[in-house]
N, C-alpha and C. Protein backbone atom coordinates (compact mmCIF):
# COMPACT_ATOMS: atom_id res chain seq x y z
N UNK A 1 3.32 22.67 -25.96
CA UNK A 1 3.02 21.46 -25.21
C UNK A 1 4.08 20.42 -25.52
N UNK A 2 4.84 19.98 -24.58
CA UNK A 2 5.73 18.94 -24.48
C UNK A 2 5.10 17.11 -24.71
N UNK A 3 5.51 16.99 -26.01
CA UNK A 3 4.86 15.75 -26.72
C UNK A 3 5.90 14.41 -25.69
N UNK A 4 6.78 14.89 -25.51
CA UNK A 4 7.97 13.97 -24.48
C UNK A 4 8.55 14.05 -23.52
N UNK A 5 8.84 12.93 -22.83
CA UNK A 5 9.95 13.46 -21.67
C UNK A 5 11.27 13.12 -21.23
N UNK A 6 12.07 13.04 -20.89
CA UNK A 6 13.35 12.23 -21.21
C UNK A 6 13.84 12.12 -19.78
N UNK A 7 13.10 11.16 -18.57
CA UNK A 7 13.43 11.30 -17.61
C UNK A 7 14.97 10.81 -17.35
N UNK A 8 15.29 9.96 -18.48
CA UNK A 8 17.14 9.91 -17.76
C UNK A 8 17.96 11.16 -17.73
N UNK A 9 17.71 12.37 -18.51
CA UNK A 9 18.54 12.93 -18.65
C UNK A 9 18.92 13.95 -17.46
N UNK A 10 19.58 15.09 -17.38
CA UNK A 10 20.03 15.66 -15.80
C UNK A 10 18.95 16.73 -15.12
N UNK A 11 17.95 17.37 -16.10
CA UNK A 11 16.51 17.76 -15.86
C UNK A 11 15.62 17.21 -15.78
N UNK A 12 15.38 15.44 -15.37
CA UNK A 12 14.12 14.70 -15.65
C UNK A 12 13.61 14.75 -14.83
N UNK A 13 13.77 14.91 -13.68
CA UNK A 13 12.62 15.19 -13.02
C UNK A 13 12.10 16.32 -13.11
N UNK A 14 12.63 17.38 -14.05
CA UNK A 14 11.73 18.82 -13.74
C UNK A 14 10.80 18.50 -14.95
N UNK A 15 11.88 17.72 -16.03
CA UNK A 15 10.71 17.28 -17.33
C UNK A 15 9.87 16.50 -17.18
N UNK A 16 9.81 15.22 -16.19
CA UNK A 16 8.81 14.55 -16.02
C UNK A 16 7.23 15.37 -15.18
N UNK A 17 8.14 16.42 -14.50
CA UNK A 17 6.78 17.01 -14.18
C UNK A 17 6.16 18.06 -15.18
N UNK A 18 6.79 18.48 -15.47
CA UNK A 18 6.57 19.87 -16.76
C UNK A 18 5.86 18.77 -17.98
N UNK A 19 6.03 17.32 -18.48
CA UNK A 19 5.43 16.76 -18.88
C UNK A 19 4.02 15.95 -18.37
N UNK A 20 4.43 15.77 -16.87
CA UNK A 20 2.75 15.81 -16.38
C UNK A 20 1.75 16.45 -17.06
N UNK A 21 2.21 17.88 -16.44
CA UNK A 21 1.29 18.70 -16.57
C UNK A 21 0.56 19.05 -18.00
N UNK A 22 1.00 18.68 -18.91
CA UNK A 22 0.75 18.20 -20.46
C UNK A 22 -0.13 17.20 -20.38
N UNK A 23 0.33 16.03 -20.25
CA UNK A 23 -0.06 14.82 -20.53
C UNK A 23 -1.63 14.04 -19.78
N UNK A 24 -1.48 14.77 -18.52
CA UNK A 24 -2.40 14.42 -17.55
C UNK A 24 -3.84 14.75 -18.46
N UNK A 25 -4.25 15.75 -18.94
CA UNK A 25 -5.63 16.28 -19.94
C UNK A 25 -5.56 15.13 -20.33
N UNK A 26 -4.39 14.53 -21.30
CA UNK A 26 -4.76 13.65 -22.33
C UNK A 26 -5.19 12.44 -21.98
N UNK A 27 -4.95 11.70 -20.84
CA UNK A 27 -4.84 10.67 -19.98
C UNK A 27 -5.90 10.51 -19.20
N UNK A 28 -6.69 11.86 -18.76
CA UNK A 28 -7.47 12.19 -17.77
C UNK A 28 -9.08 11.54 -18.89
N UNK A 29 -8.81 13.04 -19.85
CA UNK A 29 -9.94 12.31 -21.42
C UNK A 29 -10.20 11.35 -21.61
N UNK A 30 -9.07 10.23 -22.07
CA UNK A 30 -9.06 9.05 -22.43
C UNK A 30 -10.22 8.10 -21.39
N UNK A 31 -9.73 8.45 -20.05
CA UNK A 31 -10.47 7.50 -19.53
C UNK A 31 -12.20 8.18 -19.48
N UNK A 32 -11.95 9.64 -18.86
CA UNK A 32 -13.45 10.24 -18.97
C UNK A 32 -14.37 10.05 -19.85
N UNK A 33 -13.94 9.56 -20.99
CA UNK A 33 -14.49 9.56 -22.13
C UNK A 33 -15.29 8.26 -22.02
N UNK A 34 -14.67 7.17 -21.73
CA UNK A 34 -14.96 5.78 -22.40
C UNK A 34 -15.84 5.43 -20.35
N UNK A 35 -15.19 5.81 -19.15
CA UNK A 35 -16.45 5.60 -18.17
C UNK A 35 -17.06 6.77 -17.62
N UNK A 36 -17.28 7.98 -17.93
CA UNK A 36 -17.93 8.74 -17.73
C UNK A 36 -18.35 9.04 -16.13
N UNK A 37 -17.36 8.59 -15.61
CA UNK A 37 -17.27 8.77 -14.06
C UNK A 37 -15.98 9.83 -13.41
N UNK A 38 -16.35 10.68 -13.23
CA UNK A 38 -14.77 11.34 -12.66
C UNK A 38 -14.15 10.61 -11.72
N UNK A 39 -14.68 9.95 -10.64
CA UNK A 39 -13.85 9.59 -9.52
C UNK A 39 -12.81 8.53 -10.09
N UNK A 40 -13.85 7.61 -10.82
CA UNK A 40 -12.88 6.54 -11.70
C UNK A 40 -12.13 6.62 -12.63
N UNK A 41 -12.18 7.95 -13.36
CA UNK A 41 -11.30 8.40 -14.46
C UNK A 41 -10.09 8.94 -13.67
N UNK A 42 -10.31 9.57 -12.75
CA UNK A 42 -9.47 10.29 -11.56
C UNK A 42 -8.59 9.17 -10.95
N UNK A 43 -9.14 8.16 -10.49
CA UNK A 43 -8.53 6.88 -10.00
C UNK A 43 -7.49 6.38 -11.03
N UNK A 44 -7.88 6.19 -12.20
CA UNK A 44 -7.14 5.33 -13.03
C UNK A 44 -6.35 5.85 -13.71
N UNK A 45 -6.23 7.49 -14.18
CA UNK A 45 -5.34 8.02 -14.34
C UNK A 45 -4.16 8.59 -13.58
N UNK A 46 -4.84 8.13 -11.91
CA UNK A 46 -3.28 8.26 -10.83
C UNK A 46 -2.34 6.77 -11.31
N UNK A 47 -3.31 5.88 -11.50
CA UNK A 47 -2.59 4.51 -11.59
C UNK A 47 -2.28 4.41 -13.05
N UNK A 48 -2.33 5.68 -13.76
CA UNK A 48 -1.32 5.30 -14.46
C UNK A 48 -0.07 5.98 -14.98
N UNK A 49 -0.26 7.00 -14.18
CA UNK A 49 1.33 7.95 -13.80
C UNK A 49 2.14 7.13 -12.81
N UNK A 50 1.41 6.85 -11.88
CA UNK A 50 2.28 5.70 -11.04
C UNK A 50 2.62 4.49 -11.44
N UNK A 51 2.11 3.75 -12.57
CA UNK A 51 2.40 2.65 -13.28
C UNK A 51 4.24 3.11 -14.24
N UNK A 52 3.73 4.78 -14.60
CA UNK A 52 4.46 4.78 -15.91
C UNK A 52 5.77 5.77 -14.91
N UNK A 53 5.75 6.51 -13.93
CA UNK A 53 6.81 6.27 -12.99
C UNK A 53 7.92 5.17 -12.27
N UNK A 54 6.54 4.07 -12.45
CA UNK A 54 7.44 2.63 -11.60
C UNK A 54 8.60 2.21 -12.89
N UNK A 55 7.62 2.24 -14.67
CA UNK A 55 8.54 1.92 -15.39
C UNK A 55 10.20 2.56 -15.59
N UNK A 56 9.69 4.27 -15.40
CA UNK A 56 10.73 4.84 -15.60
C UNK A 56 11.73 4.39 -14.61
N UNK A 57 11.52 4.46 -13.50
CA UNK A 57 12.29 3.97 -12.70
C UNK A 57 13.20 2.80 -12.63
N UNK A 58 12.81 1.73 -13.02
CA UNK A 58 13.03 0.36 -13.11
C UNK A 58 13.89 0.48 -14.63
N UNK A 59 14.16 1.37 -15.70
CA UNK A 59 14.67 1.59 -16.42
C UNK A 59 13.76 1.08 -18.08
N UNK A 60 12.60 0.64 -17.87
CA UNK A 60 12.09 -0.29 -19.20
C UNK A 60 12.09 0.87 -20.14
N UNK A 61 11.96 2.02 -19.86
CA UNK A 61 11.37 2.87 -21.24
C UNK A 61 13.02 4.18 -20.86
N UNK A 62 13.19 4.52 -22.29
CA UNK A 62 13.98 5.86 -22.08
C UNK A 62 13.11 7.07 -22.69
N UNK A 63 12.50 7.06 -23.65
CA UNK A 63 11.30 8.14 -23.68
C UNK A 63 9.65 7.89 -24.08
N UNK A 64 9.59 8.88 -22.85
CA UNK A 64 7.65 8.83 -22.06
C UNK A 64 7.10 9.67 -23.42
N UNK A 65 5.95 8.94 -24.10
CA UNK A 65 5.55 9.66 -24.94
C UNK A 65 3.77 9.50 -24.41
N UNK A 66 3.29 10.48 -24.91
CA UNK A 66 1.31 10.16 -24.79
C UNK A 66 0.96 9.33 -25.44
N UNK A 67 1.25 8.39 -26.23
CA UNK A 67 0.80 7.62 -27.05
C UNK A 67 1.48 6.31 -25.68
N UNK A 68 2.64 6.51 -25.53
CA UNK A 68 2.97 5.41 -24.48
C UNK A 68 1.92 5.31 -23.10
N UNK A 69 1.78 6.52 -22.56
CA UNK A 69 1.09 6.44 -21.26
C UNK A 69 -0.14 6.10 -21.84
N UNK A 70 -0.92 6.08 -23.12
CA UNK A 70 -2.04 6.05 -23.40
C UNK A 70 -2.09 4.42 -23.20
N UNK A 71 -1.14 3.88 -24.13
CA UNK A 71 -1.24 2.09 -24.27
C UNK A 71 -1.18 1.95 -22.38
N UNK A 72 -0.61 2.22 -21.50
CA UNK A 72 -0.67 2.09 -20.20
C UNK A 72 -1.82 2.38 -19.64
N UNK A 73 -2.71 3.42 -19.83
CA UNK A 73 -4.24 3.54 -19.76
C UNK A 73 -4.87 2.60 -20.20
N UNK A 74 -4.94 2.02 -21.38
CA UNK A 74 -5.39 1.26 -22.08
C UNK A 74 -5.72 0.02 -21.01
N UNK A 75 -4.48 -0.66 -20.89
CA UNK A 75 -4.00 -1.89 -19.51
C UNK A 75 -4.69 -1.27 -18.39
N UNK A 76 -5.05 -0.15 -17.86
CA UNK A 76 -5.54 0.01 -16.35
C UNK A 76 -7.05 0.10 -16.31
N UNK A 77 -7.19 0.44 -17.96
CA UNK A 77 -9.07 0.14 -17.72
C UNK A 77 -9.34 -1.06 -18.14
N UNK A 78 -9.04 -2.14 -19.05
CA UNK A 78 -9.10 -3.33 -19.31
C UNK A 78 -9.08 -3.84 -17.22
N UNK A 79 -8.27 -3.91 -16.84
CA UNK A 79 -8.21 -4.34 -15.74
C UNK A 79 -9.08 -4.01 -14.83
N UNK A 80 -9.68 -2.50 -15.03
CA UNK A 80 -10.43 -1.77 -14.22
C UNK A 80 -12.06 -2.55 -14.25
N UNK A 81 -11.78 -2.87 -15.56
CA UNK A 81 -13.18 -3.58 -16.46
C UNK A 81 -13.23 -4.87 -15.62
N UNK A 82 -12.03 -5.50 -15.79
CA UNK A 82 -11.86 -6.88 -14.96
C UNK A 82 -12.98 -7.24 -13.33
N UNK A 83 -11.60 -6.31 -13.22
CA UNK A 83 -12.27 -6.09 -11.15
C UNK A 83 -13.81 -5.47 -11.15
N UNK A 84 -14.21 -4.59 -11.87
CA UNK A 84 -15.69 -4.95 -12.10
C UNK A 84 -16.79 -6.05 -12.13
N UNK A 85 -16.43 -6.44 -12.68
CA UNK A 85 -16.93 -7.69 -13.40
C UNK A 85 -16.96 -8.57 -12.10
N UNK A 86 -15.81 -8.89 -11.80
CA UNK A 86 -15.69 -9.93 -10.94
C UNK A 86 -16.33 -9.67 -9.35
N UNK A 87 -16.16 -8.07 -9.16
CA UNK A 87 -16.85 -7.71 -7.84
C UNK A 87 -18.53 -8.05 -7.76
N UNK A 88 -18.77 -7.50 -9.88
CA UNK A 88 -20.68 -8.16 -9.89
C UNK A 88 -21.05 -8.98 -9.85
N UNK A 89 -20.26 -10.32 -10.06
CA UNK A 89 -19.89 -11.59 -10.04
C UNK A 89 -19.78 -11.89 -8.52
N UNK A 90 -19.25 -11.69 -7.83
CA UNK A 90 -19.54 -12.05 -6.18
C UNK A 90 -20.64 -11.35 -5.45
N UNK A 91 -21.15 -10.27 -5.84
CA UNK A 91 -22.00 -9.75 -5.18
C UNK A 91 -23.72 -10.38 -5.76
N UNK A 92 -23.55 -10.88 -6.99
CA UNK A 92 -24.66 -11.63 -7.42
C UNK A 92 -24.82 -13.01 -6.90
N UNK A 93 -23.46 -13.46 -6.60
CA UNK A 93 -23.50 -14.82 -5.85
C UNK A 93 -24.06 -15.17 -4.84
N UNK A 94 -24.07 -13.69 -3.90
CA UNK A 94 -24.36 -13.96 -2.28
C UNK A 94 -25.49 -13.05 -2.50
N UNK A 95 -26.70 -13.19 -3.88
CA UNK A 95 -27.80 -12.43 -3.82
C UNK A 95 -27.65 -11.11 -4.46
N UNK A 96 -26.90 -9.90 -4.50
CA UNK A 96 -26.90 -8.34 -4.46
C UNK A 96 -27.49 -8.41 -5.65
N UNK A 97 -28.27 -7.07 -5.59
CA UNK A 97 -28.65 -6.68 -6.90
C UNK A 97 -27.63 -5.90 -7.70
N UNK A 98 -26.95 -5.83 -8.38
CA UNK A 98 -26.42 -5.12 -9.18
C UNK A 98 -26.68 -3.68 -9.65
N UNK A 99 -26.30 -2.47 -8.95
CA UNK A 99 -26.53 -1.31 -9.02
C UNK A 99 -27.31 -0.58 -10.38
N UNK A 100 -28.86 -0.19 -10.26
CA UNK A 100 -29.07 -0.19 -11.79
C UNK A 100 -28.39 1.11 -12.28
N UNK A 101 -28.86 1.19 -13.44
CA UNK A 101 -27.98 2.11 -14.18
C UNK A 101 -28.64 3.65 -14.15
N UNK A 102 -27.24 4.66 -14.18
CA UNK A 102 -27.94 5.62 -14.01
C UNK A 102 -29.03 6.49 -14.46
N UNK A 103 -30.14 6.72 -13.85
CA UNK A 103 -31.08 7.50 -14.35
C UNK A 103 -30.61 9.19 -15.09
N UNK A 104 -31.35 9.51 -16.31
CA UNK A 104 -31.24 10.51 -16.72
C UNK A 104 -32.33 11.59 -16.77
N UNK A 105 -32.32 12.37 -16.87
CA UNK A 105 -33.48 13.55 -16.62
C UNK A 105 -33.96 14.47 -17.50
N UNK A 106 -32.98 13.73 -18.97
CA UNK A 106 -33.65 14.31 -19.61
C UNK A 106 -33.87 13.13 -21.16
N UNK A 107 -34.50 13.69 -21.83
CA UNK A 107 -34.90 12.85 -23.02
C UNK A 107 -33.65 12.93 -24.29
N UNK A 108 -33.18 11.34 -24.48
CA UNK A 108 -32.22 11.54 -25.02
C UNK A 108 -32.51 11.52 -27.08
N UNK A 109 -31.75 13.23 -27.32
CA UNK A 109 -32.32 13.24 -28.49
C UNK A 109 -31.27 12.73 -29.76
N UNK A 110 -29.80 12.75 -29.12
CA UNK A 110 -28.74 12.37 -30.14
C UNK A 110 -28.59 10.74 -30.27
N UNK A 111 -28.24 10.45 -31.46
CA UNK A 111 -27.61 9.17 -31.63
C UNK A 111 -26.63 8.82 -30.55
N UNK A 112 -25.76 9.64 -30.22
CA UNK A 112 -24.35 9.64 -29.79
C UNK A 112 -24.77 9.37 -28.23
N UNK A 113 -25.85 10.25 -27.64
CA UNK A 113 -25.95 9.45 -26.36
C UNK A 113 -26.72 8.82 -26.11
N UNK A 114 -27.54 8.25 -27.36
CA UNK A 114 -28.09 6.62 -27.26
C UNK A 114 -26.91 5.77 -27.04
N UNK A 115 -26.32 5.71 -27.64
CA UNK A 115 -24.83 4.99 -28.08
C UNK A 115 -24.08 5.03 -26.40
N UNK A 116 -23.75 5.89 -26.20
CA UNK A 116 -23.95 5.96 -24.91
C UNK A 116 -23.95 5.76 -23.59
N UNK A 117 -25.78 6.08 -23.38
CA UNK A 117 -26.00 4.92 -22.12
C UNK A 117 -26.66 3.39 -22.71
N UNK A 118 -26.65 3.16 -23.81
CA UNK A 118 -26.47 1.33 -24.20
C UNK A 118 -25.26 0.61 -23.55
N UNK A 119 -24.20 1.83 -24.39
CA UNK A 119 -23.02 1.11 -23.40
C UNK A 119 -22.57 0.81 -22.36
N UNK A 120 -23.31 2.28 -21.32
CA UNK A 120 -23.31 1.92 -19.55
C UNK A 120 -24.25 1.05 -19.18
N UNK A 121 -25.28 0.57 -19.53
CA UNK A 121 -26.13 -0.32 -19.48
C UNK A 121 -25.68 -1.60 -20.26
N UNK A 122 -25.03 -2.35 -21.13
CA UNK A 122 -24.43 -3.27 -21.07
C UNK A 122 -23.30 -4.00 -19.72
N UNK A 123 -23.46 -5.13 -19.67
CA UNK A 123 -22.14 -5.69 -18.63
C UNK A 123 -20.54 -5.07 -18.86
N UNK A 124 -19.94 -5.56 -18.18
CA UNK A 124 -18.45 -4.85 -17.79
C UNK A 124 -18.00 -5.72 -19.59
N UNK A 125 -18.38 -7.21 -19.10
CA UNK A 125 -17.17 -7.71 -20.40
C UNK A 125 -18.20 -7.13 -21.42
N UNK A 126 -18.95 -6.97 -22.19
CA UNK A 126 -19.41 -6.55 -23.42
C UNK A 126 -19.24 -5.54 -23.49
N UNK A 127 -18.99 -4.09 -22.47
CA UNK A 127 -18.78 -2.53 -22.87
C UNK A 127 -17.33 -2.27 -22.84
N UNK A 128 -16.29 -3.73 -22.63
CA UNK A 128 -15.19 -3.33 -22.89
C UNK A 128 -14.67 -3.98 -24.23
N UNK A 129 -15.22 -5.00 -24.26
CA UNK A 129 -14.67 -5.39 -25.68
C UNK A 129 -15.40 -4.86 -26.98
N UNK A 130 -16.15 -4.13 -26.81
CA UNK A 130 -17.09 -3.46 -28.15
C UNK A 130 -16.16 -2.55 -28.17
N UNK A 131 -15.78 -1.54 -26.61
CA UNK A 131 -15.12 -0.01 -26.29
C UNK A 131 -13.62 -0.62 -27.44
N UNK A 132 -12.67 -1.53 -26.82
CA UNK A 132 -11.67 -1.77 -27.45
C UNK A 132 -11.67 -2.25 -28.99
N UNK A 133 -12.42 -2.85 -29.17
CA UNK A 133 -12.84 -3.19 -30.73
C UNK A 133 -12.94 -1.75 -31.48
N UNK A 134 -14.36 -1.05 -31.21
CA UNK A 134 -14.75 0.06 -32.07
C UNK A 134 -14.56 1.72 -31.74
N UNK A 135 -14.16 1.55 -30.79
CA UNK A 135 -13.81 2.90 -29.84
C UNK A 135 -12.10 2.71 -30.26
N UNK A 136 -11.54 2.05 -29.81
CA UNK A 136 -10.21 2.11 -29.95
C UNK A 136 -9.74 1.28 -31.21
N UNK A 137 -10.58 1.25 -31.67
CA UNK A 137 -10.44 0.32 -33.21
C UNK A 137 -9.15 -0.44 -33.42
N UNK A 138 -8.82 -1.40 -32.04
CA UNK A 138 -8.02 -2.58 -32.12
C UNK A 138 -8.23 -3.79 -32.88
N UNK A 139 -7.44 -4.10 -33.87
CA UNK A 139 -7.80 -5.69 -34.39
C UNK A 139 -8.26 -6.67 -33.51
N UNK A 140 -8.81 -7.57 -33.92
CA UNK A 140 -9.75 -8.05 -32.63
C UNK A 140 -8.84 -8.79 -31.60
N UNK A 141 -7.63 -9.64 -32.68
CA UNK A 141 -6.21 -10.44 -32.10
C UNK A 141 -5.92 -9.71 -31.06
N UNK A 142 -5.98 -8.17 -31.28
CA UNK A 142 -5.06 -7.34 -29.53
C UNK A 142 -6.46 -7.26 -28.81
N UNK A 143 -7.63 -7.07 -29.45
CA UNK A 143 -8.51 -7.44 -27.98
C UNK A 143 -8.06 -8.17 -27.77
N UNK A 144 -8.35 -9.43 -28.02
CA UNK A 144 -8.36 -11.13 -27.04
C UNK A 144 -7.02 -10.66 -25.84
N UNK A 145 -6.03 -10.09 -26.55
CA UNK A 145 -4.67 -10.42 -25.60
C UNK A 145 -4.98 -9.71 -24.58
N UNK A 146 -5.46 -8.15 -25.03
CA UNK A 146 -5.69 -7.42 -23.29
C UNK A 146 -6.88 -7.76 -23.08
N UNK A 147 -8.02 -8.70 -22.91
CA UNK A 147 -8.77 -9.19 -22.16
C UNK A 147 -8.42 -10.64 -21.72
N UNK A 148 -7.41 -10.87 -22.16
CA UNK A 148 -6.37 -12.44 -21.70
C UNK A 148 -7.68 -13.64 -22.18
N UNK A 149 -8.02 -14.00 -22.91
CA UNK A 149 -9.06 -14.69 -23.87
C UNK A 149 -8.00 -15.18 -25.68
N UNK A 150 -8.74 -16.31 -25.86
CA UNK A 150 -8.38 -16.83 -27.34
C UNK A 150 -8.98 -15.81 -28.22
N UNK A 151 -8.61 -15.86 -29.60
CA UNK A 151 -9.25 -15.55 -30.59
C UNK A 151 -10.51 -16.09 -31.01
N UNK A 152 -10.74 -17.06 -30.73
CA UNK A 152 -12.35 -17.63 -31.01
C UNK A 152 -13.30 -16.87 -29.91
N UNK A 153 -12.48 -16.95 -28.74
CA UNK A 153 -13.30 -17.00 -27.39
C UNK A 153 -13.88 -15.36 -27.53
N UNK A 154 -13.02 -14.67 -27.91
CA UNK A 154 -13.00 -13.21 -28.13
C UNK A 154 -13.97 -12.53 -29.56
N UNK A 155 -14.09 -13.47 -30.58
CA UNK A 155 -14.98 -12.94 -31.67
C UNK A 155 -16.49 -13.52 -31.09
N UNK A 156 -16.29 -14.84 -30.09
CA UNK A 156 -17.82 -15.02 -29.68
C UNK A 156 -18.39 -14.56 -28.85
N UNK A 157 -17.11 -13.81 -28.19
CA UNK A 157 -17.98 -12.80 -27.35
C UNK A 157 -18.37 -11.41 -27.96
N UNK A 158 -17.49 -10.85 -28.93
CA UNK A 158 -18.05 -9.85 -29.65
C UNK A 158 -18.96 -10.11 -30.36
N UNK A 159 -19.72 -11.28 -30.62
CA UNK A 159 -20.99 -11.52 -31.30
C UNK A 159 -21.82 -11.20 -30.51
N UNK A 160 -21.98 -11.60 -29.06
CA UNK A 160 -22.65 -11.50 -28.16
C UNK A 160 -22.63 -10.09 -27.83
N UNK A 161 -21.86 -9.25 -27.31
CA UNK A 161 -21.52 -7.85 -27.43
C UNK A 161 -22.55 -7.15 -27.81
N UNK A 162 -22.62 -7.58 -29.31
CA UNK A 162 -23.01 -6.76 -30.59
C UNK A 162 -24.37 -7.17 -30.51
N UNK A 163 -24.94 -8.43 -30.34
CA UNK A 163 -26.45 -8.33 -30.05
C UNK A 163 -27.13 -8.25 -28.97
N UNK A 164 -26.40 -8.03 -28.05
CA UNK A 164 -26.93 -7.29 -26.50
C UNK A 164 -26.95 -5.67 -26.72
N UNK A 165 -26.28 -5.29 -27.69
CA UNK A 165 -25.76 -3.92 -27.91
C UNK A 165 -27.40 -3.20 -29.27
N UNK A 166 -27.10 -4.24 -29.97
CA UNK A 166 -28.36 -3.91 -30.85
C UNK A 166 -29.67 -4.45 -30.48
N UNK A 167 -29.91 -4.88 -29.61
CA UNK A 167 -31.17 -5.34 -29.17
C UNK A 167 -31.54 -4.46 -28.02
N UNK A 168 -30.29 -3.81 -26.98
CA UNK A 168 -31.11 -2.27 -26.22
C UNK A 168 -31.19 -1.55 -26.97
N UNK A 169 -29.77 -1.23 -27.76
CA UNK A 169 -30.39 0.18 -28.90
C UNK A 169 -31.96 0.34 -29.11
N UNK A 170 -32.46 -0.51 -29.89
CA UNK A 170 -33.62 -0.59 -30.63
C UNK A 170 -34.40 -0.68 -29.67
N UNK A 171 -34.28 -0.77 -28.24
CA UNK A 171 -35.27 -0.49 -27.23
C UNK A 171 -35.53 0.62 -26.91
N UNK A 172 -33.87 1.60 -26.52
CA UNK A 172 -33.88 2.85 -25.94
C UNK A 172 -34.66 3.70 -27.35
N UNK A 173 -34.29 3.69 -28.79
CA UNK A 173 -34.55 4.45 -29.73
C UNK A 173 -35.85 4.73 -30.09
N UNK A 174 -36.85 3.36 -30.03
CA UNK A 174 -38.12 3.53 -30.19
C UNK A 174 -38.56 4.43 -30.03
């Protein structure tokens, strides 16, 4: 498995695709993992081969690594989180109910998918800044920056986070 790609050189485009085909699992995961939606994991991992194409192009990077396209994932679900938010935010304005959350069918017996659907059942901004905090175990300073927020503004919302987060827990667990 090709950890790199070196699109300047006189094979890069055969390496940038021969590195696709690597990289895409890893990219594809990342997002599957943290929204548990294929279409949207599917979505956001086109936008971010096409993000990390536009760079190559434009010359900013000379080698594509998974750890690079990952920090570029990183930026397309923060954002993804954004436009969420803001679409529930207009659609609550003019009345909508806010799509409830998905039903499950069966009885949940692990910690791990308590943990879970708490998190799909929390709002957009609290399941991304807990996700980036403790999922991606960023110092809290690089939350604030990729949710474009202060450092105060950003630990008071992870307070809030954290007791919207422990107050369903202890609902769903009962």
């Amino acid at each position: 498995m090709s950890a790199t790609a070196r699109p300047d050189t006189a094979g890069g485009r055969a390496a940038l695709l021969e590195f696709y085909d690597d990289a895409v699992v890893d990219v594809y995961g990342y997002f599957h993992r943290r929204c548990r939606h294929r279409s949207v994991a599917e979505d956001l991992t086109t936008e971010t081969f096409l993000a990390a194409v536009d760079s190559i192009e434009r010359g900013v990077v000379e080698t594509v690594t998974v750890a690079w396209l990952v920090g570029i994932a990183r930026h397309k679900l923060v954002d993804h989180w954004r436009r969420t938010e803001r679409e529930q935010r207009r659609l609550a304005a003019v009345g909508a109910e806010p799509d409830p959350p998905p039903d499950h069918d069966w009885d949940v017996h692990l910690d791990a998918l308590a943990t879970q659907d708490v998190l799909d059942d929390l709002g957009e901004h609290h399941r991304s800044v807990l996700t980036l905090r403790y999922v991606d175990d960023l110092p809290v300073a690089d939350v604030a920056r990729l949710i474009d927020r202060t450092l105060h503004a950003t630990e008071a919302l992870l307070v809030r986070a954290r007791r919207a987060f422990r107050t369903r827990y202890e609902e769903v667990t009962r």
